[in-house]
N, C-alpha and C. Protein backbone atom coordinates (compact mmCIF):
# COMPACT_ATOMS: atom_id res chain seq x y z
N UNK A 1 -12.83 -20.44 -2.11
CA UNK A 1 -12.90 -19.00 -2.01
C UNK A 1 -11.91 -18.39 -3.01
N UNK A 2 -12.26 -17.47 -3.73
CA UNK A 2 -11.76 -16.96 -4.46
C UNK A 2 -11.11 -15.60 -4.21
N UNK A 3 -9.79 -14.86 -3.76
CA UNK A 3 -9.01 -14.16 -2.85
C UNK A 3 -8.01 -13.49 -4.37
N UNK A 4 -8.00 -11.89 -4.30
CA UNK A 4 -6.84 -11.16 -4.46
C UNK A 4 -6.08 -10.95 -3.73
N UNK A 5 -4.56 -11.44 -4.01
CA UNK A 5 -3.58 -10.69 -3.40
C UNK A 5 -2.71 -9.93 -4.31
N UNK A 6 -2.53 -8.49 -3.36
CA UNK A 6 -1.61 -7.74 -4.14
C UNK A 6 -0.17 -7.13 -3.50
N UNK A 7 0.93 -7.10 -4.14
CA UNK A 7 2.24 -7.06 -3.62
C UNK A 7 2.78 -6.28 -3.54
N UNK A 8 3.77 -5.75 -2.91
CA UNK A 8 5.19 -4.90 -3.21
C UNK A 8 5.93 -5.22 -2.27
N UNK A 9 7.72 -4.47 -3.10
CA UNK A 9 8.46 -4.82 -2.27
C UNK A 9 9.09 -3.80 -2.22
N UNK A 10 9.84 -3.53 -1.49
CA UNK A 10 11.21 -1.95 -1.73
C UNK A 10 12.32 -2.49 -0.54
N UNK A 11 13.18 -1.62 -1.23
CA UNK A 11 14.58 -1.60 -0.60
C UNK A 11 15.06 -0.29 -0.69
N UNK A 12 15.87 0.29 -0.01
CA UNK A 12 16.69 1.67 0.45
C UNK A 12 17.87 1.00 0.13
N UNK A 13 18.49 1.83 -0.87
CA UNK A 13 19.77 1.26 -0.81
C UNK A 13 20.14 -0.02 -1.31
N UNK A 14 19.07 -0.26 -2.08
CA UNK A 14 19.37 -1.61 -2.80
C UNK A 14 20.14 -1.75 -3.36
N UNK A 15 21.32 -2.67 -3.10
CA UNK A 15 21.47 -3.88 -2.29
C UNK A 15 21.38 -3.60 -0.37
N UNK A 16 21.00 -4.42 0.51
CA UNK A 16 21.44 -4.42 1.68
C UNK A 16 21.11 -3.07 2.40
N UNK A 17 20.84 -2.24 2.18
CA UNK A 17 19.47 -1.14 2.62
C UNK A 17 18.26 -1.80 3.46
N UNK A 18 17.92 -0.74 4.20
CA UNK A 18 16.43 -1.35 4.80
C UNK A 18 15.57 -1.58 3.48
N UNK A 19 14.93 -2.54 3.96
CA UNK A 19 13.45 -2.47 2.95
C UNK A 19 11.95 -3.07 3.66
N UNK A 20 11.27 -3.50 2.97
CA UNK A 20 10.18 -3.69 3.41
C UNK A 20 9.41 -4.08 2.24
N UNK A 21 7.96 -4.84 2.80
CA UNK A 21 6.99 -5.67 2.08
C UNK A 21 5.71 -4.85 2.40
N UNK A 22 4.78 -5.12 1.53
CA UNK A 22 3.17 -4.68 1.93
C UNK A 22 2.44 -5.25 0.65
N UNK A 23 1.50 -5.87 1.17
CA UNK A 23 0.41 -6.67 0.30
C UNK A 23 -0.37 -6.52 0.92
N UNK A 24 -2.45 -6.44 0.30
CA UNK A 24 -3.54 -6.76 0.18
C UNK A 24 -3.50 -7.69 0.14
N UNK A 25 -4.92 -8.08 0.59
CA UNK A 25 -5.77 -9.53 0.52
C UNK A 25 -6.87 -8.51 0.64
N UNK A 26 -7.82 -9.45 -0.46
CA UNK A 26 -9.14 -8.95 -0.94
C UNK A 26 -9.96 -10.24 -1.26
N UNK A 27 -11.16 -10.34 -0.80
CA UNK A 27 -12.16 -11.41 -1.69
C UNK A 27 -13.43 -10.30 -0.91
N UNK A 28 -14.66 -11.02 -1.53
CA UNK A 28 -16.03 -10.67 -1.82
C UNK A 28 -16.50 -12.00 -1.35
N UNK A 29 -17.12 -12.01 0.21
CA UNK A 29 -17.74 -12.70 0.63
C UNK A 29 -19.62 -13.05 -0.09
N UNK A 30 -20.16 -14.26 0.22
CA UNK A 30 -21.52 -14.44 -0.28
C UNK A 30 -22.26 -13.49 -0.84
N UNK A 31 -22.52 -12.83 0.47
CA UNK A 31 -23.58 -11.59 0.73
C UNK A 31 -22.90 -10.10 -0.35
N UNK A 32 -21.75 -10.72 -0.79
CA UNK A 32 -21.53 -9.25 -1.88
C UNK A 32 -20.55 -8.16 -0.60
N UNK A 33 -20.37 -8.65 0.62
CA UNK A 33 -19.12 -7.61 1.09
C UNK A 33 -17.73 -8.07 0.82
N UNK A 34 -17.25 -6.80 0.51
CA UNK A 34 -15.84 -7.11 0.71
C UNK A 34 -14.91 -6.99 1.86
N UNK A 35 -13.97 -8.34 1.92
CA UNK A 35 -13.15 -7.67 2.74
C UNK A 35 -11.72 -7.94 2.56
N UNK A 36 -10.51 -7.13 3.18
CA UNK A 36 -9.56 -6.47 2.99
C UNK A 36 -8.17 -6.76 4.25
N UNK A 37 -7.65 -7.30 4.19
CA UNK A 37 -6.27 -7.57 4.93
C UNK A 37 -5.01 -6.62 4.86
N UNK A 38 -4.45 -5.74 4.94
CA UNK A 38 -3.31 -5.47 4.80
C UNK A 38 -1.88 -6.04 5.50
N UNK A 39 -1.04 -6.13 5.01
CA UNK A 39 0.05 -7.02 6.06
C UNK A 39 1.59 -6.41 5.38
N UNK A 40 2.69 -5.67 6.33
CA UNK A 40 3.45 -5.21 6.34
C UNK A 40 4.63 -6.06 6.84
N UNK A 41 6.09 -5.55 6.77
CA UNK A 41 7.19 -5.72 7.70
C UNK A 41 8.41 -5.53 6.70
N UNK A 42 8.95 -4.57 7.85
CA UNK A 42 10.46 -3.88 7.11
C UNK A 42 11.34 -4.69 8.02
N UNK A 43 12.94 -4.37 7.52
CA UNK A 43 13.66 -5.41 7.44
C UNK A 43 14.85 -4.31 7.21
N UNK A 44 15.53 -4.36 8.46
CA UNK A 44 17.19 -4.08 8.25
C UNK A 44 17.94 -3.85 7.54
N UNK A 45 18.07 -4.98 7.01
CA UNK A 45 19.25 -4.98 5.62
C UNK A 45 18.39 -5.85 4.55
N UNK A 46 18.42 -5.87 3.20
CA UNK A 46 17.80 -6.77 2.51
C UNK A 46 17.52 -6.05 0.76
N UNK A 47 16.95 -6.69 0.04
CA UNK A 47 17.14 -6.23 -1.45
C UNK A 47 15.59 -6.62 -1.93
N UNK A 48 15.70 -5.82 -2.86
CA UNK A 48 13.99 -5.12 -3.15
C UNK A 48 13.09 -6.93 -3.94
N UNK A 49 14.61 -7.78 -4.12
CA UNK A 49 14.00 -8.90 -4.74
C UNK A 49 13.51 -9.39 -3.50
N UNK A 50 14.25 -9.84 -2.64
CA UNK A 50 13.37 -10.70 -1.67
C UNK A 50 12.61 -9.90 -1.00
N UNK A 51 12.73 -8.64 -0.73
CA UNK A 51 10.84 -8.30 -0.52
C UNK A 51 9.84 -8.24 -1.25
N UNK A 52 10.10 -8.34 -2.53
CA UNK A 52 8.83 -8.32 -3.54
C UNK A 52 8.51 -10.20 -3.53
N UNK A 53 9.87 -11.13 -2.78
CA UNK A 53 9.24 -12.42 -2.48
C UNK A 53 8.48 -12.62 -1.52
N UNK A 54 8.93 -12.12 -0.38
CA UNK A 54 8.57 -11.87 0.83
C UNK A 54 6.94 -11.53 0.80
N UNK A 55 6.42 -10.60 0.39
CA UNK A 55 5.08 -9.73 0.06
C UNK A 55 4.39 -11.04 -0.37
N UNK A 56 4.85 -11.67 -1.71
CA UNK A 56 3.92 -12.84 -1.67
C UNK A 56 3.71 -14.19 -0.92
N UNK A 57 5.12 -14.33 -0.30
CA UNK A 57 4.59 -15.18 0.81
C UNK A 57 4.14 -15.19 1.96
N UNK A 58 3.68 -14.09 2.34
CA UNK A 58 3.23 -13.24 3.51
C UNK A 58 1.66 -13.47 3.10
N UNK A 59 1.58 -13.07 1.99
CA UNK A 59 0.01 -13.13 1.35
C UNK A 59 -0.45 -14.14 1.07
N UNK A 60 0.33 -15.43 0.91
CA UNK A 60 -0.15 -16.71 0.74
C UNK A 60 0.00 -17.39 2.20
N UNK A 61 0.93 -17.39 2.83
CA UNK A 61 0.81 -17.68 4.36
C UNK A 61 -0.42 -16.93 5.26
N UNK A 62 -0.92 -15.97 4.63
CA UNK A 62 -1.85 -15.58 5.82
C UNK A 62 -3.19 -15.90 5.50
N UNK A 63 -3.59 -16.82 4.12
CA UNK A 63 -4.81 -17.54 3.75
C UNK A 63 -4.87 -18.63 4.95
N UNK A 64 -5.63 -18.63 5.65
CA UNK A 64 -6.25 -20.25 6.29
C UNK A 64 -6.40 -21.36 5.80
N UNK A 65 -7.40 -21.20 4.73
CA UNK A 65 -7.99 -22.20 3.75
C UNK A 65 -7.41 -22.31 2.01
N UNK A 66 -7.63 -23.44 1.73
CA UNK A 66 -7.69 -23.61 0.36
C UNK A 66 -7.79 -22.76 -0.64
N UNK A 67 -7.45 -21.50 -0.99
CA UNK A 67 -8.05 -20.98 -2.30
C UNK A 67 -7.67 -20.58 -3.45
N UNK A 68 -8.27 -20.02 -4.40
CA UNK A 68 -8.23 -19.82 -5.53
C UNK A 68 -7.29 -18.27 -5.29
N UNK A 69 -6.21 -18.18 -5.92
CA UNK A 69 -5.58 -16.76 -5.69
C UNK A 69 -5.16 -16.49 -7.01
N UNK A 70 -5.41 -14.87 -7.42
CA UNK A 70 -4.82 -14.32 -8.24
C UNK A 70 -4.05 -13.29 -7.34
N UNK A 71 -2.67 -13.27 -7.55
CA UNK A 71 -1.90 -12.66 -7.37
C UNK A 71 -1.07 -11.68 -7.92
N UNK A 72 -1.15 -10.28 -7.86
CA UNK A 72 -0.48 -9.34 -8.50
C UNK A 72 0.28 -8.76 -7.85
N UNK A 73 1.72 -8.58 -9.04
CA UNK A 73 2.97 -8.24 -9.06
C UNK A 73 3.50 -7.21 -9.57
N UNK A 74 3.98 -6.36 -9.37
CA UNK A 74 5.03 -5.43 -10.49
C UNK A 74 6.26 -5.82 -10.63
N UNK A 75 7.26 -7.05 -9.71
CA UNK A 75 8.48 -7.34 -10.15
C UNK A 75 7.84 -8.69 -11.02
N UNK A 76 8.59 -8.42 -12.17
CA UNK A 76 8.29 -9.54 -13.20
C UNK A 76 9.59 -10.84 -12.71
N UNK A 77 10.42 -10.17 -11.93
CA UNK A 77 10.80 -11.42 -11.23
C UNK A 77 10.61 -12.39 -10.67
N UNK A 78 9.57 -12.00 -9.74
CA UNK A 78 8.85 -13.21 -9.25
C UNK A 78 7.67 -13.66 -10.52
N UNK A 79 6.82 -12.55 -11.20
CA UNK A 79 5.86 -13.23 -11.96
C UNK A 79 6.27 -14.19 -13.27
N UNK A 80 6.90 -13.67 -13.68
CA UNK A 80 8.01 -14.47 -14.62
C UNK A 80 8.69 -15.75 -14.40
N UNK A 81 9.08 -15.79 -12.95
CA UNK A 81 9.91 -17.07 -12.56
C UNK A 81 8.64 -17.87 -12.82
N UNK A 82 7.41 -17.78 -12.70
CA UNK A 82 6.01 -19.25 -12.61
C UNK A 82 5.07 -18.93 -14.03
N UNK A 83 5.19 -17.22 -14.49
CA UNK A 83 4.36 -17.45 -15.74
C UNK A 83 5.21 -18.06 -17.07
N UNK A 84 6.59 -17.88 -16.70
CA UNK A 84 7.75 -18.61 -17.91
C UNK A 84 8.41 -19.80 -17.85
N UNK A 85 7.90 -20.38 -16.14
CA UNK A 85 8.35 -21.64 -16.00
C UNK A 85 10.29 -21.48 -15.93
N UNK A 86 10.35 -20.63 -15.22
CA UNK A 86 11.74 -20.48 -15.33
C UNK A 86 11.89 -21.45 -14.23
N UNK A 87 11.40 -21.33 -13.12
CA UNK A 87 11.46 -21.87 -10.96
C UNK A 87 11.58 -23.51 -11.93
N UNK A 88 10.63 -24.23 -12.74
CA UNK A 88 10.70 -25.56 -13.19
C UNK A 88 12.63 -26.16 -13.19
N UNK A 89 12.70 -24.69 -14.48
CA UNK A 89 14.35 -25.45 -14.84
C UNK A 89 15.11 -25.22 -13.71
N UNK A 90 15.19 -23.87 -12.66
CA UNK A 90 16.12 -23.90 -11.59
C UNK A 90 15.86 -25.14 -10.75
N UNK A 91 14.56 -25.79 -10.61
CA UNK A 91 14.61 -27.05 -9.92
C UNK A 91 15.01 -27.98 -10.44
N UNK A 92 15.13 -28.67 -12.27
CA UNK A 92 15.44 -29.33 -12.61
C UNK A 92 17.21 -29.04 -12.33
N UNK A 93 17.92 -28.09 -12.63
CA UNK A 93 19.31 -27.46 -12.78
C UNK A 93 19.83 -27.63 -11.24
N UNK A 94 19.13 -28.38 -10.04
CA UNK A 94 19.77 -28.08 -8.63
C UNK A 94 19.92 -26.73 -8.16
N UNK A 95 18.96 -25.79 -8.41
CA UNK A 95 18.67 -24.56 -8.28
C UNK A 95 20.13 -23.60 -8.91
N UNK A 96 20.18 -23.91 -9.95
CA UNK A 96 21.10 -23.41 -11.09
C UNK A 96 20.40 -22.73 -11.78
N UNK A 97 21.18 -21.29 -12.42
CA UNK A 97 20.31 -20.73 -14.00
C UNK A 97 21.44 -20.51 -14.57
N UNK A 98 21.02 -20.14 -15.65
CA UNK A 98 21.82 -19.73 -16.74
C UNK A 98 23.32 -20.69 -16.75
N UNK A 99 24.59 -19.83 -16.66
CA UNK A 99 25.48 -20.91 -17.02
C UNK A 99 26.12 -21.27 -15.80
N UNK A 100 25.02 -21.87 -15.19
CA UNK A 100 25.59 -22.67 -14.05
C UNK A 100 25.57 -21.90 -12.67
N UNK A 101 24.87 -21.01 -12.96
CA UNK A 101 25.49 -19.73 -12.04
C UNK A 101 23.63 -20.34 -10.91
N UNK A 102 24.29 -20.15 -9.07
CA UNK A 102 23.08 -20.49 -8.64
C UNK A 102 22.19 -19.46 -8.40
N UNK A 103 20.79 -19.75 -8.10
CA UNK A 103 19.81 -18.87 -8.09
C UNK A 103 19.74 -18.20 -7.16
N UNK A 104 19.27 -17.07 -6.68
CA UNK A 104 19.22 -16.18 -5.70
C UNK A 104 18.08 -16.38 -5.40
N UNK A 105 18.88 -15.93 -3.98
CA UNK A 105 17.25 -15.97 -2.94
C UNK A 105 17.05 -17.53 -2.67
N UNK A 106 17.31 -18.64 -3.08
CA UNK A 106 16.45 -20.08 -3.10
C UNK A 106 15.78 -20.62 -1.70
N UNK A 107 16.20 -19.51 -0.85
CA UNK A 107 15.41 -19.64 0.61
C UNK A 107 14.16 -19.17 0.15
N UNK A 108 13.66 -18.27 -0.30
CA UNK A 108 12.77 -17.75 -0.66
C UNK A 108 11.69 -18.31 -1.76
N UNK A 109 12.46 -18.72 -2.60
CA UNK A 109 11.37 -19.33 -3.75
C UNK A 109 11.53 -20.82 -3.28
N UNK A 110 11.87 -21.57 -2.24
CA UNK A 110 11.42 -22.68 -1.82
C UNK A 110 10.20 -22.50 -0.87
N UNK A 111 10.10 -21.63 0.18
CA UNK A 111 9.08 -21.06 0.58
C UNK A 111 8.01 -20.40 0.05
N UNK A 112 8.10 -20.08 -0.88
CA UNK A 112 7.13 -19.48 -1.88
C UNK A 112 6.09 -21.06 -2.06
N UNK A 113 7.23 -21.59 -3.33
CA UNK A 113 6.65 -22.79 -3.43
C UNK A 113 5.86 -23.66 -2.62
N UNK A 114 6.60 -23.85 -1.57
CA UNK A 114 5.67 -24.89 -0.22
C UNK A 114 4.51 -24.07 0.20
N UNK A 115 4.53 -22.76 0.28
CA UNK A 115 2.69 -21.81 0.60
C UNK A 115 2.30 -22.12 -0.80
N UNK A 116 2.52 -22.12 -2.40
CA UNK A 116 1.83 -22.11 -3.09
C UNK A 116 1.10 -23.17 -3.68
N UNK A 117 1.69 -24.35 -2.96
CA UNK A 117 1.13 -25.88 -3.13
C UNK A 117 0.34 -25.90 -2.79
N UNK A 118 -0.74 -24.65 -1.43
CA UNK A 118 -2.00 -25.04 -0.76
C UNK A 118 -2.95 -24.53 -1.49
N UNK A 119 -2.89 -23.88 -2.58
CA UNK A 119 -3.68 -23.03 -3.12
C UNK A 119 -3.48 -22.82 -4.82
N UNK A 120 -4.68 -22.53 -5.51
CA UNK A 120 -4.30 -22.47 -7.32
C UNK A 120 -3.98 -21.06 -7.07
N UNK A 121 -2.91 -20.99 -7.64
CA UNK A 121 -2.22 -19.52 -7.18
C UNK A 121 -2.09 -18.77 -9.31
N UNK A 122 -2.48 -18.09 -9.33
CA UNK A 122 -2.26 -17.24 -10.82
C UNK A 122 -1.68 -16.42 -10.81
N UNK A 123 -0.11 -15.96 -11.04
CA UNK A 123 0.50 -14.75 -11.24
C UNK A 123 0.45 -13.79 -12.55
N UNK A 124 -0.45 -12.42 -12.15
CA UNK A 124 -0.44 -11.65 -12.57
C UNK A 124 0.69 -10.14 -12.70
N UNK A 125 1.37 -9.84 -13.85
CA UNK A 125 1.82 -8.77 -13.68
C UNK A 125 1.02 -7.23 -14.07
N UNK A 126 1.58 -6.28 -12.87
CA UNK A 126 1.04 -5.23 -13.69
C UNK A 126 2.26 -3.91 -13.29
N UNK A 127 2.04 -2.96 -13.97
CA UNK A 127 3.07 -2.15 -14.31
C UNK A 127 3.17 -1.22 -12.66
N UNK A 128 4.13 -1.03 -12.30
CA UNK A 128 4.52 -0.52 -11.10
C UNK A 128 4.19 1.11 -11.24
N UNK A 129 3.97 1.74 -10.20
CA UNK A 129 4.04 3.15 -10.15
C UNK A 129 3.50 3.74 -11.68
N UNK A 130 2.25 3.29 -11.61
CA UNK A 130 1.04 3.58 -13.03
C UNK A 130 -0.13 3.89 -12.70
N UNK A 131 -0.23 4.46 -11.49
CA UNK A 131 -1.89 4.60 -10.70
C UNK A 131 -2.51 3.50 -10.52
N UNK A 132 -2.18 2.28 -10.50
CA UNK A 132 -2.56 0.95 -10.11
C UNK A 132 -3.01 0.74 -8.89
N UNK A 133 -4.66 0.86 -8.40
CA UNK A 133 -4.40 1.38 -6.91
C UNK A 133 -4.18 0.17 -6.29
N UNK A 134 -4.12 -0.81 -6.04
CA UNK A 134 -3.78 -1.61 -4.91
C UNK A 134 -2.36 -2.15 -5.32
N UNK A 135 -1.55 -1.39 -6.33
CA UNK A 135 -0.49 -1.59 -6.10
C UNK A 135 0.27 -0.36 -5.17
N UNK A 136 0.15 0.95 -6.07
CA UNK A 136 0.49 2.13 -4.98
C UNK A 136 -0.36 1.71 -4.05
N UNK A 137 -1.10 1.39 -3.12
CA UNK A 137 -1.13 1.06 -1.46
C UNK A 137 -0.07 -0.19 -1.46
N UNK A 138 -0.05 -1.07 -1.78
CA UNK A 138 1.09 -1.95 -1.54
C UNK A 138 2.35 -1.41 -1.33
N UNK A 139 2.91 -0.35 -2.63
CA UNK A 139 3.67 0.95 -2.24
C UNK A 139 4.27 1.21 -0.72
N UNK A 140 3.08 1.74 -0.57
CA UNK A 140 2.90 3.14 0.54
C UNK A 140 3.40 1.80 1.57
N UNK A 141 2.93 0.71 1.97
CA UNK A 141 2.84 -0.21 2.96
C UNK A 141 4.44 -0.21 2.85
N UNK A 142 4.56 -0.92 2.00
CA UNK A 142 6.35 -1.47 1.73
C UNK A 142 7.32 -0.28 1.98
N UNK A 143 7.18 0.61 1.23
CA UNK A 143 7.96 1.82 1.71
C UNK A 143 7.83 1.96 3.45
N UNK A 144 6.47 2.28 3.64
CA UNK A 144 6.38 2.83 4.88
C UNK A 144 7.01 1.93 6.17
N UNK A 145 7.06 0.64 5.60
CA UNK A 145 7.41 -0.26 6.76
C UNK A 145 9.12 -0.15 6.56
N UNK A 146 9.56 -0.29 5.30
CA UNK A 146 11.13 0.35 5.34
C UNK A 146 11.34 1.15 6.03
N UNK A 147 10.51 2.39 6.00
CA UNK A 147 11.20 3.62 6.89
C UNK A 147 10.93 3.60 8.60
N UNK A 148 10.47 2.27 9.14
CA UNK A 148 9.42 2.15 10.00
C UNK A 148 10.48 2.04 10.90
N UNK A 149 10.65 2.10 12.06
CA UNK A 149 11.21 1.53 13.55
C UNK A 149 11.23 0.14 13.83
N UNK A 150 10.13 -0.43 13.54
CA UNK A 150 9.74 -1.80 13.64
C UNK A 150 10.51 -2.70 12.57
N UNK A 151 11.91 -3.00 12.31
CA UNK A 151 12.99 -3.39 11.05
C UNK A 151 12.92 -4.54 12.14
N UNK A 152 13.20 -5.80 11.74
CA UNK A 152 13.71 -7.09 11.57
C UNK A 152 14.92 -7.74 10.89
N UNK A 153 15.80 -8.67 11.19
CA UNK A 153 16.80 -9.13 10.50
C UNK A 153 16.12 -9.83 9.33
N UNK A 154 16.68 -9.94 7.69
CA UNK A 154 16.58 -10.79 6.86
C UNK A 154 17.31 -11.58 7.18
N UNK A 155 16.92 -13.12 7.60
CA UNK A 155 17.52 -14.09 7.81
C UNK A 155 17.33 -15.17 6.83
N UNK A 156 18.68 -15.06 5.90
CA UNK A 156 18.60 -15.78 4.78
C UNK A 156 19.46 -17.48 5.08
N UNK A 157 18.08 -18.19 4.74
CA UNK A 157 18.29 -19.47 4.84
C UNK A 157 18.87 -20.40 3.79
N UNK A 158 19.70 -21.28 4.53
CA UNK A 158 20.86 -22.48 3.81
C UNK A 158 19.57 -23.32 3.01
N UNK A 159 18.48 -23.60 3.36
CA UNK A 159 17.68 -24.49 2.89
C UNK A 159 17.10 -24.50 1.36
């Protein structure tokens, strides 16, 4: 099956501000219908990077099956870490970049990784806040779940 997912992330106050995630899921079943997933969750304290990680592993965790995913991004952080092969050297480096300095988030892009092993995953970037519509709805989701009642702890993992 062949599946769009599309992302965002935001933070209030980034750094450590509420924030929040919201991604699409889209494919075109046999018969020519489409159909459409949305999936949210804001978050206490947290930074606009790990919800723009968050968004995609939310969207790759909520596939069932095997599939083919193109995935679109507006932080070139995450699209960049797999279209430049950067995630390769932080794994070769003991999750090190640059001069020695360790990677952020590595709870996150280890989890990324382990959902993206089930599936040919293609990261696409596209330009944020450009009339991009299933990115502004990704937007609206991520924002809206920041400002939401429904906040959760970011519980950032040793692993």
């Amino acid at each position: 099956m062949k599946v769009s997912i599309y992302t965002d992330g935001a933070a209030r106050g980034n750094p450590d501000g509420p924030g929040g995630y919201g991604a699409v899921l889209r494919y075109v079943d046999g018969a020519g219908a489409v159909h459409e997933k949305e999936l949210s969750q804001g978050y206490v304290r947290t930074t606009n990077n790990r919800m723009e990680l968050m968004a995609a592993i939310a969207g790759l965790e909520a596939l069932k099956t095997s599939c083919d995913v193109t995935l679109y991004s507006d932080s070139k952080y995450l699209v960049d870490a797999f279209n430049k092969h950067w995630i390769e050297g932080w794994i070769k480096k003991g999750w090190k970049r640059g001069k020695n300095e360790p990677v952020k988030n590595p709870d996150l892009w280890k989890r990324l990784l382990a959902v993206k092993e089930k599936h040919n995953v293609i990261f696409v970037w596209v330009k944020g806040h450009d009339g991009h519509e299933f990115n502004e709805r990704c937007d609206r989701l991520a924002t809206a779940a920041a400002d939401g009642d429904a906040l959760i702890e970011d519980v950032v993992s040793d692993t």
